[in-house]
C-alpha atoms as a PDB file:
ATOM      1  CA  UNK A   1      -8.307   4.863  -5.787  1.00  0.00           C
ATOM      2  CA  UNK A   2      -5.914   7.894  -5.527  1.00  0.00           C
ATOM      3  CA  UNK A   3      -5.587   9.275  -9.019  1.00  0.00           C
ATOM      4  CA  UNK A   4      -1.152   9.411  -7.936  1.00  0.00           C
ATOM      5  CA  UNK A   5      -1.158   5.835  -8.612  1.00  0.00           C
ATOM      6  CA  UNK A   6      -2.105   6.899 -12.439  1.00  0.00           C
ATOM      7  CA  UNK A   7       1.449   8.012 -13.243  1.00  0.00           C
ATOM      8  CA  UNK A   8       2.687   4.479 -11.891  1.00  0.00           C
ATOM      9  CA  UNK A   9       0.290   2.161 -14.389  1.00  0.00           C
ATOM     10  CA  UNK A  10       1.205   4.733 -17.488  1.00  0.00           C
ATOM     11  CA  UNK A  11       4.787   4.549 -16.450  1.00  0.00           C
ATOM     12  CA  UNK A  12       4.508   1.015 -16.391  1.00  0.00           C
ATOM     13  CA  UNK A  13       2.465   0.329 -19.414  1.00  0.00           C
ATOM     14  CA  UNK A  14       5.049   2.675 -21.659  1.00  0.00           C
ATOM     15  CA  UNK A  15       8.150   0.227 -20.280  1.00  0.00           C
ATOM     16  CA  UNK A  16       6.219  -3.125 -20.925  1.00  0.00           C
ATOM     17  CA  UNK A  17       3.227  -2.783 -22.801  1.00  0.00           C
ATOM     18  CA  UNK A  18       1.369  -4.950 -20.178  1.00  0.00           C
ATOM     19  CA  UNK A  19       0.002  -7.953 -21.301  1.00  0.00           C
ATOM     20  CA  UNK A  20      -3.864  -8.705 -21.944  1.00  0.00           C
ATOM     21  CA  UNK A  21      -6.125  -9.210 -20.528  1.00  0.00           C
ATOM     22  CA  UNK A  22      -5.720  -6.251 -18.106  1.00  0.00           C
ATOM     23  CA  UNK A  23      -8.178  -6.712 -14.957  1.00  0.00           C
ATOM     24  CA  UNK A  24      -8.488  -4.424 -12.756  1.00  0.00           C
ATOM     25  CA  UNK A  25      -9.902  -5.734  -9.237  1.00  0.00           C
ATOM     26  CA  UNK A  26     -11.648  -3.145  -7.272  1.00  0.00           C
ATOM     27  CA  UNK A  27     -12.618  -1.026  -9.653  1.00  0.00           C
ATOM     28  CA  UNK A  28     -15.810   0.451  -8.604  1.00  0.00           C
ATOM     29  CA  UNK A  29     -16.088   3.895  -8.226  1.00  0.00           C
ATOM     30  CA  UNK A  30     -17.618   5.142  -4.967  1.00  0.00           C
ATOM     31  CA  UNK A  31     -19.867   8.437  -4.969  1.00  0.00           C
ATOM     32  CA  UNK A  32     -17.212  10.131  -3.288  1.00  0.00           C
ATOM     33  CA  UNK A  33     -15.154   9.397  -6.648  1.00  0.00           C
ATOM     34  CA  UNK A  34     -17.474   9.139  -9.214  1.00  0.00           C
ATOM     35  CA  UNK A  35     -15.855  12.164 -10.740  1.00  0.00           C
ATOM     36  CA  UNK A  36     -12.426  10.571 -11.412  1.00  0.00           C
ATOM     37  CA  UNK A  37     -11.409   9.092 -14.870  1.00  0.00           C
ATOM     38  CA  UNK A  38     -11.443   5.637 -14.526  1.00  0.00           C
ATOM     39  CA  UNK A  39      -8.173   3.787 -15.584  1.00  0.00           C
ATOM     40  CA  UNK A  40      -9.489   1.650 -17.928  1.00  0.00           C
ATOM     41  CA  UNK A  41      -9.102   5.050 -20.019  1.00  0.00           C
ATOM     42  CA  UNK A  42      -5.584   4.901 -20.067  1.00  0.00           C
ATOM     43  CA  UNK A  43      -5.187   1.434 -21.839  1.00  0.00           C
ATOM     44  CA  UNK A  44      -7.110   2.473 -25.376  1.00  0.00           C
ATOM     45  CA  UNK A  45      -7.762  -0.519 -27.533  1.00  0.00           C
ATOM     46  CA  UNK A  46      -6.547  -3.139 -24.750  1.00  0.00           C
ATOM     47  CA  UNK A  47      -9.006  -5.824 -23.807  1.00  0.00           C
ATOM     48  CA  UNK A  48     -10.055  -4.302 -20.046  1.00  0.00           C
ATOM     49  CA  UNK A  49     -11.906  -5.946 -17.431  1.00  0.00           C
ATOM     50  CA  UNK A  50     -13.279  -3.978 -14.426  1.00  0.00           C
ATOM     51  CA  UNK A  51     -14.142  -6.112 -11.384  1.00  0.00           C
ATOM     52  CA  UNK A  52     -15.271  -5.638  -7.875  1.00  0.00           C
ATOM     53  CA  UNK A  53     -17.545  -7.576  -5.377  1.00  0.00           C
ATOM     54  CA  UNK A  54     -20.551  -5.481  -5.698  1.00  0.00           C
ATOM     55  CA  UNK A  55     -21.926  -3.716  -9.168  1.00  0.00           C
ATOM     56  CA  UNK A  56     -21.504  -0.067  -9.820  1.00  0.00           C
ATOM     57  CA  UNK A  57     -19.661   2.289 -12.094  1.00  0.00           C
ATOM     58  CA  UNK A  58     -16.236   1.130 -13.563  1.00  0.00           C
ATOM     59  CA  UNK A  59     -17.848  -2.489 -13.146  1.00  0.00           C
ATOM     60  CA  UNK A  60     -17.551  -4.938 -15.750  1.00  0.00           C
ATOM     61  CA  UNK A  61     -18.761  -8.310 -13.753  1.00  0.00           C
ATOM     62  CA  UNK A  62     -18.933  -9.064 -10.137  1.00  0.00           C
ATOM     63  CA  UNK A  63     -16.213 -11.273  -8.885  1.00  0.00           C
ATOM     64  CA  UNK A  64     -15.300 -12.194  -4.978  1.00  0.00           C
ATOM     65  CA  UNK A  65     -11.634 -11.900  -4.761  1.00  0.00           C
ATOM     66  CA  UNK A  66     -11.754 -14.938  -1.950  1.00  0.00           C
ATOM     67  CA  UNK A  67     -13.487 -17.316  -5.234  1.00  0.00           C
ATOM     68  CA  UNK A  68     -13.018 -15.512  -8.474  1.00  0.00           C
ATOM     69  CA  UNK A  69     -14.764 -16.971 -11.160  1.00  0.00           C
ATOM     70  CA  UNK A  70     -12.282 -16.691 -13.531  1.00  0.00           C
ATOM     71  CA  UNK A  71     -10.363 -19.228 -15.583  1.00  0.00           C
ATOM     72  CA  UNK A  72      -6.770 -20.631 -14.625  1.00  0.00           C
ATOM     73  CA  UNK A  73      -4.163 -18.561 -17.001  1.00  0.00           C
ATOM     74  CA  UNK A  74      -6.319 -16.257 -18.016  1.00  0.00           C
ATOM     75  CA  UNK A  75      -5.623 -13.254 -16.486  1.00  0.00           C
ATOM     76  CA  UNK A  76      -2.195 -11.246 -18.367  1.00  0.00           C
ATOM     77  CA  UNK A  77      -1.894  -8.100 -15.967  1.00  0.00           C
ATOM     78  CA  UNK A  78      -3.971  -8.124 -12.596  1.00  0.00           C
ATOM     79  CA  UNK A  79      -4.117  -4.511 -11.073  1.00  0.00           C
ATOM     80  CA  UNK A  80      -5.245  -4.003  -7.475  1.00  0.00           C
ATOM     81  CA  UNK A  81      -4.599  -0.408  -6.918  1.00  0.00           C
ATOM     82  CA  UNK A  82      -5.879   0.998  -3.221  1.00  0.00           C
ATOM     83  CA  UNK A  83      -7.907  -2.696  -2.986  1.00  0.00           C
ATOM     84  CA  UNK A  84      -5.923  -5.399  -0.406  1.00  0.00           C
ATOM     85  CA  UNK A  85      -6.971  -3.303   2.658  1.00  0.00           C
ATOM     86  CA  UNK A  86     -10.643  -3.787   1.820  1.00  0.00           C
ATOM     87  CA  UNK A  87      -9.904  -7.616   1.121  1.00  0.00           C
ATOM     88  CA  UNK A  88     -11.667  -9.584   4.441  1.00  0.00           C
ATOM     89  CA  UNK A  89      -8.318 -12.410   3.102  1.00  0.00           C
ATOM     90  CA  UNK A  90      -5.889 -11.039   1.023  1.00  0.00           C
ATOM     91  CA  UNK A  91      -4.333 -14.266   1.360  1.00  0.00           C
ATOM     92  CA  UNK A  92      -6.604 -16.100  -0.094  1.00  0.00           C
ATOM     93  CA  UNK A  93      -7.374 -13.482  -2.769  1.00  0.00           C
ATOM     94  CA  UNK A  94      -3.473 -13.607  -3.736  1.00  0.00           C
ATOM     95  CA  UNK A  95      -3.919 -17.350  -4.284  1.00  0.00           C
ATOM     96  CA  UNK A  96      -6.556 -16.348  -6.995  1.00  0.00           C
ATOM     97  CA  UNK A  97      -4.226 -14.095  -9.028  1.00  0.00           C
ATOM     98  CA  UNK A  98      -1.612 -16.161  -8.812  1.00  0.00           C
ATOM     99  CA  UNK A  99      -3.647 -19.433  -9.960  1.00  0.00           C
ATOM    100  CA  UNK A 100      -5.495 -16.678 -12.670  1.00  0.00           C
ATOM    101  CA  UNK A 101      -2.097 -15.203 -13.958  1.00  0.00           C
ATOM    102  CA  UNK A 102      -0.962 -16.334 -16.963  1.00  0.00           C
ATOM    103  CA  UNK A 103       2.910 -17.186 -17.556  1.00  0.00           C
ATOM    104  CA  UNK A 104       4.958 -14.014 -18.064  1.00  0.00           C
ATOM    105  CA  UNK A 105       1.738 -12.087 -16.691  1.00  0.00           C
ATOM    106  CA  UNK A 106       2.256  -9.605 -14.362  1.00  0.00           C
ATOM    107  CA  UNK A 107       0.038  -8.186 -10.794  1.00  0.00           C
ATOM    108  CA  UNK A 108       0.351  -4.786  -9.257  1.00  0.00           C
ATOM    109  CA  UNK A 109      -0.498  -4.432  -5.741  1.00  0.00           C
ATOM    110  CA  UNK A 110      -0.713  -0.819  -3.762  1.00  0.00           C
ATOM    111  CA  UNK A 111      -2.199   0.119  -0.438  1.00  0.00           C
ATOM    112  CA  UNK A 112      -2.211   2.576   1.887  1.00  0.00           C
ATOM    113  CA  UNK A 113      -0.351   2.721   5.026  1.00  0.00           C
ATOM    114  CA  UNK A 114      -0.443   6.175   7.074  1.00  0.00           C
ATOM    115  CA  UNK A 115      -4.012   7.151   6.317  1.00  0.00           C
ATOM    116  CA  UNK A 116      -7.221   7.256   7.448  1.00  0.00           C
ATOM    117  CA  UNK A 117      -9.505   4.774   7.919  1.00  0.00           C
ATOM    118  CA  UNK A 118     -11.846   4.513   4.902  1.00  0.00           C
ATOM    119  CA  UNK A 119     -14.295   1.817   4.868  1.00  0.00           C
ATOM    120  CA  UNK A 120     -15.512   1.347   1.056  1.00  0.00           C
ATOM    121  CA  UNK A 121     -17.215  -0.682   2.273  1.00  0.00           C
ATOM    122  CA  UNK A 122     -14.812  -1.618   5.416  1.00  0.00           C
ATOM    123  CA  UNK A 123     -11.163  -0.978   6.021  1.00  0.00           C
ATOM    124  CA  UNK A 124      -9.143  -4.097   7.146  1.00  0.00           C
ATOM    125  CA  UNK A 125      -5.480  -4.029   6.930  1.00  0.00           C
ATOM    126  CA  UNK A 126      -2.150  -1.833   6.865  1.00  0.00           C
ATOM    127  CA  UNK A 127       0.507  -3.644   4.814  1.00  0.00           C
ATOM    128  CA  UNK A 128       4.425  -3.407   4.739  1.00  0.00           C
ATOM    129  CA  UNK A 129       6.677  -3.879   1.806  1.00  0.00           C
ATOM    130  CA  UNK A 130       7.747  -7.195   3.894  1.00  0.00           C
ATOM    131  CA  UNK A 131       4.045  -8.050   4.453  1.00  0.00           C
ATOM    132  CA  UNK A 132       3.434  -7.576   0.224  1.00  0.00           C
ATOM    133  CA  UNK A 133       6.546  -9.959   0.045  1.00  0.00           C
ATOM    134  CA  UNK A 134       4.242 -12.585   1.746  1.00  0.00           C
ATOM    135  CA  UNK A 135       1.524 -12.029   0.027  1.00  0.00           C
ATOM    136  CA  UNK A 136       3.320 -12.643  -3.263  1.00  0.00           C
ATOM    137  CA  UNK A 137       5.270 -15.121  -2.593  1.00  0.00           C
ATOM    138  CA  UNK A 138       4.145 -17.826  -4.893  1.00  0.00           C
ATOM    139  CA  UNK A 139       4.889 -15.750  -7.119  1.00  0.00           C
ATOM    140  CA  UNK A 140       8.308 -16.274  -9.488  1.00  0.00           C
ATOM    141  CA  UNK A 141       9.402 -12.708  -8.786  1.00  0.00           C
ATOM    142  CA  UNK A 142       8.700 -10.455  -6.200  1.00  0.00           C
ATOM    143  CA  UNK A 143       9.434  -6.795  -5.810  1.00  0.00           C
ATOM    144  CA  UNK A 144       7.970  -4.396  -3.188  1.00  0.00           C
ATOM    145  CA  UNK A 145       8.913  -1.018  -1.695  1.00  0.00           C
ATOM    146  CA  UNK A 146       7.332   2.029   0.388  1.00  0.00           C
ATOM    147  CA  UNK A 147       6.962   5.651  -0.353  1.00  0.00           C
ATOM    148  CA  UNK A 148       6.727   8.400   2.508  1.00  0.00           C
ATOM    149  CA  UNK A 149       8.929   9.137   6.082  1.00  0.00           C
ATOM    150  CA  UNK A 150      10.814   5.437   6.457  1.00  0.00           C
ATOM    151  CA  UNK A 151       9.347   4.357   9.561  1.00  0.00           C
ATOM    152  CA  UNK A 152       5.770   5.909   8.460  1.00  0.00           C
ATOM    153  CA  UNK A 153       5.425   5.781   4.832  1.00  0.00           C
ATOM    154  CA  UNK A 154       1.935   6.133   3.010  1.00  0.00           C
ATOM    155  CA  UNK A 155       2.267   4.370   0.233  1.00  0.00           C
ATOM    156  CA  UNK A 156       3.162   0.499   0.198  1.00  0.00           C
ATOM    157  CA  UNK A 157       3.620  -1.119  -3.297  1.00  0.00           C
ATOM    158  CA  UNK A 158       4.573  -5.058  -4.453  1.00  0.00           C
ATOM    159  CA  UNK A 159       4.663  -6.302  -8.349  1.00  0.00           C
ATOM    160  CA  UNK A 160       5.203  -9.972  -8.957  1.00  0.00           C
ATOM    161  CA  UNK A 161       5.046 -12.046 -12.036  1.00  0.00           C
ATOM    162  CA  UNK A 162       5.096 -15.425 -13.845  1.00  0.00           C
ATOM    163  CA  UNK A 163       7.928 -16.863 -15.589  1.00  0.00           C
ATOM    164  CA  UNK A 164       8.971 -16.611 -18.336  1.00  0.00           C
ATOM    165  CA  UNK A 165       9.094 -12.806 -18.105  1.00  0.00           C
ATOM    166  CA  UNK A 166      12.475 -12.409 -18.786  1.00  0.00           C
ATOM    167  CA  UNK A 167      15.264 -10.713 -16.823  1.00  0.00           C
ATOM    168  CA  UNK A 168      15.352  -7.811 -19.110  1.00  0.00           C
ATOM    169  CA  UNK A 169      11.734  -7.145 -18.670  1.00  0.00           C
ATOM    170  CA  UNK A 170      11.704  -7.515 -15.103  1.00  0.00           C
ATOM    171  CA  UNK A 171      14.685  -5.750 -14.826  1.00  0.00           C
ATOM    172  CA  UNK A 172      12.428  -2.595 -16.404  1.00  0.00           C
ATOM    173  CA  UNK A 173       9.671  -3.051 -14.228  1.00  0.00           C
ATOM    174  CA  UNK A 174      11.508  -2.306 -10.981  1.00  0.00           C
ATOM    175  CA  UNK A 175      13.463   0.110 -12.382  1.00  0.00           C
ATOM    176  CA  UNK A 176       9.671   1.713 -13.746  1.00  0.00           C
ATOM    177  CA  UNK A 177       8.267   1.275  -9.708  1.00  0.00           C
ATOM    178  CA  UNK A 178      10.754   2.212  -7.980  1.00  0.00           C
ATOM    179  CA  UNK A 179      11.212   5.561  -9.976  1.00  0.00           C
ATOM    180  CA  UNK A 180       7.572   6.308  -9.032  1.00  0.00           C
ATOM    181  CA  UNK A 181       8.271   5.009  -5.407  1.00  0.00           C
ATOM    182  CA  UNK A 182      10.675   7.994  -4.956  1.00  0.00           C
ATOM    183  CA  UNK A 183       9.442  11.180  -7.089  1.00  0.00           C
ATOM    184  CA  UNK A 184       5.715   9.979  -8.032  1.00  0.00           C
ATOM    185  CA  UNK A 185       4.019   8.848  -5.355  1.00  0.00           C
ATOM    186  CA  UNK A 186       3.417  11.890  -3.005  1.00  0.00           C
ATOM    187  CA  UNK A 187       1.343  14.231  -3.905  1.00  0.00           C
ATOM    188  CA  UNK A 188       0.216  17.384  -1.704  1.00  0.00           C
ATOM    189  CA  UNK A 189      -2.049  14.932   0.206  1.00  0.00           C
ATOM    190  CA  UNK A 190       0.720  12.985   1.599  1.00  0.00           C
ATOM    191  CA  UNK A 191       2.440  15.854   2.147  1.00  0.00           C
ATOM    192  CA  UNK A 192      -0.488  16.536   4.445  1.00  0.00           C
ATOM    193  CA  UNK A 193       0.042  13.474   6.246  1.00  0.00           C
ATOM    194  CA  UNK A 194       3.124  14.304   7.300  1.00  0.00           C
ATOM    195  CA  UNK A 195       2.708  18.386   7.882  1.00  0.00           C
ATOM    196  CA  UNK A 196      -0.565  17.914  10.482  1.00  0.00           C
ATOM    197  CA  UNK A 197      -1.116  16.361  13.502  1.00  0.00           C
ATOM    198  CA  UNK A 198      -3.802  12.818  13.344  1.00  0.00           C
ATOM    199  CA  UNK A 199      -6.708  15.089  14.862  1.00  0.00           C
ATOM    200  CA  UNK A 200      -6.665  17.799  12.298  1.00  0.00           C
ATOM    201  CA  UNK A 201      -5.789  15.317   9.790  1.00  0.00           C
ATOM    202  CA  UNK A 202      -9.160  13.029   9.829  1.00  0.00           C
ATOM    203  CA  UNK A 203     -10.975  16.230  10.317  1.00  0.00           C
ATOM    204  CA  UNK A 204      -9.936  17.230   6.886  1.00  0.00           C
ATOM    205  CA  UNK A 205     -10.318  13.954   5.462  1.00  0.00           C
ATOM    206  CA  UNK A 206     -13.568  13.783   6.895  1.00  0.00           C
ATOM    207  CA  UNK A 207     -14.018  17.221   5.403  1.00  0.00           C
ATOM    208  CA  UNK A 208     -13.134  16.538   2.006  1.00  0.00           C
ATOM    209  CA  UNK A 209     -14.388  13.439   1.953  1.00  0.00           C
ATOM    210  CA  UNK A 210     -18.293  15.103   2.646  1.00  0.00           C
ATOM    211  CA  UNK A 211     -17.360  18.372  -0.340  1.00  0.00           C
ATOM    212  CA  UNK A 212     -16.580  15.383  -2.871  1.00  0.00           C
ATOM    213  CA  UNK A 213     -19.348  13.580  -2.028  1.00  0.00           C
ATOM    214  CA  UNK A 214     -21.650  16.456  -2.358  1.00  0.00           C
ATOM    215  CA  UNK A 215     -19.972  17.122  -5.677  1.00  0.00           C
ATOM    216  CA  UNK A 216     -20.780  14.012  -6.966  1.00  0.00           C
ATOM    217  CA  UNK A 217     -24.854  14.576  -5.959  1.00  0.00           C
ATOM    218  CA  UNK A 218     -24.625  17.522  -7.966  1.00  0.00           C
ATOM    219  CA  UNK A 219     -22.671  16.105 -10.962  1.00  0.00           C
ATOM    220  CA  UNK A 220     -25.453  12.983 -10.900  1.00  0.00           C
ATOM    221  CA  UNK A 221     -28.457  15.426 -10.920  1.00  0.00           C
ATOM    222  CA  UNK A 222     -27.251  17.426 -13.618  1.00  0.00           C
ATOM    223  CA  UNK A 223     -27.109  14.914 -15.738  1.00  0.00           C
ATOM    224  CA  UNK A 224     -30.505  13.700 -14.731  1.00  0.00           C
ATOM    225  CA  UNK A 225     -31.654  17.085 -15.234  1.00  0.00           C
ATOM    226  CA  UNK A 226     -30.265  16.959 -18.744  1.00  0.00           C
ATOM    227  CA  UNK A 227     -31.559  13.609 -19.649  1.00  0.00           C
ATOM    228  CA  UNK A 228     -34.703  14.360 -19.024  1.00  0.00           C
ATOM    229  CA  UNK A 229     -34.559  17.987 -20.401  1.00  0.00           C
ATOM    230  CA  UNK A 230     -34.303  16.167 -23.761  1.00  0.00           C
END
């Protein structure tokens, strides 16, 4: 998960104190970002789930987004930041928030768009803002928009919800995404995106991709090295 999306959950938490439980789907950390504060940090003293397919850190139970094991209604905010791409059928994942949501709960849905394969484990989709429209469309209200160049943006967002959430409330919460949509949601990597060409693009990511990675090696011997210094 790219930590620019953190701005959009805090943004949104201060304007509607988002309802609990908050699960977030996909939240394993990979090596490559094993270093990053996970966002459960930023809801202190809110009931938190962490969820992905597979166990690892930021994982609070396995769940298959195609068959989530998870009561009807029980779910109050459903978070799937950076996740649909990896989803094999985010169609029939969305019918498993939607039938987990509670009424007046709320999901938030990003992905990338322009940007480079990234297969944790595999890489599936590219999603417009009409294409998140689909995908939430069972949903009471819908809201979705892009960030980046119009016709090539690199960010691709969609919030929905369950009635009753009120008009005034949902009122806030496109006002709270759309204000991120336009002066939060690039950061010097997408400016990246847009400044160099595809081939010295993926070369960098590739780049970075192998420094973080070896960063988090070192980082996880360390703190072998101090545990068993003790």
């Amino acid at each position: 998960m790219r930590t620019t999306l953190f701005p959009l959950v805090d943004s949104l938490e201060t304007a509607l104190d988002l309802p609990q439980p908050i699960v977030e789907f996909g939240s394993m950390r990979v090596p490559e970002q094993s270093h990053l504060p996970l966002l459960r940090n930023r809801f202190p003293g809110k009931s938190y789930i962490g969820t992905d397919f597979r166990p690892g850190l930021g994982v609070d139970q396995v769940q298959d987004l195609h068959a989530l094991g998870l009561a009807d209604e029980s779910v109050g905010t459903a978070l799937m930041l950076d996740t649909i791409e990896h989803v094999r059928e985010p169609w029939a994942a969305m019918r498993e928030i939607h039938r987990c949501l509670k009424p007046g709960g709320l999901v938030l849905m990003t992905s990338v768009f322009f940007f480079p394969i990234h297969a944790f484990p595999d890489d599936y989709w590219r999603f417009t803002a009409s294409a998140m429209d689909v995908l939430l469309q069972e949903f009471d209200l819908v809201h979705s928009g892009m960030a980046g160049q119009a016709d090539l943006p690199h960010t691709v967002m969609g919030i929905g919800a369950k009635e009753p959430f009120g008009t005034e409330r949902w009122t806030r919460a496109v006002t709270t995404a759309d204000g991120w949509l336009k002066s939060g949601a690039t950061s010097w990597k997408e400016r990246a995106l847009v400044a160099f060409p595809p081939l010295m693009l993926v070369a960098g990511y590739d780049g970075f991709r192998s420094v973080t990675s070896a960063y988090s090696r070192l980082r996880k011997r360390d703190r072998t090295s101090r545990l068993n210094g003790r």
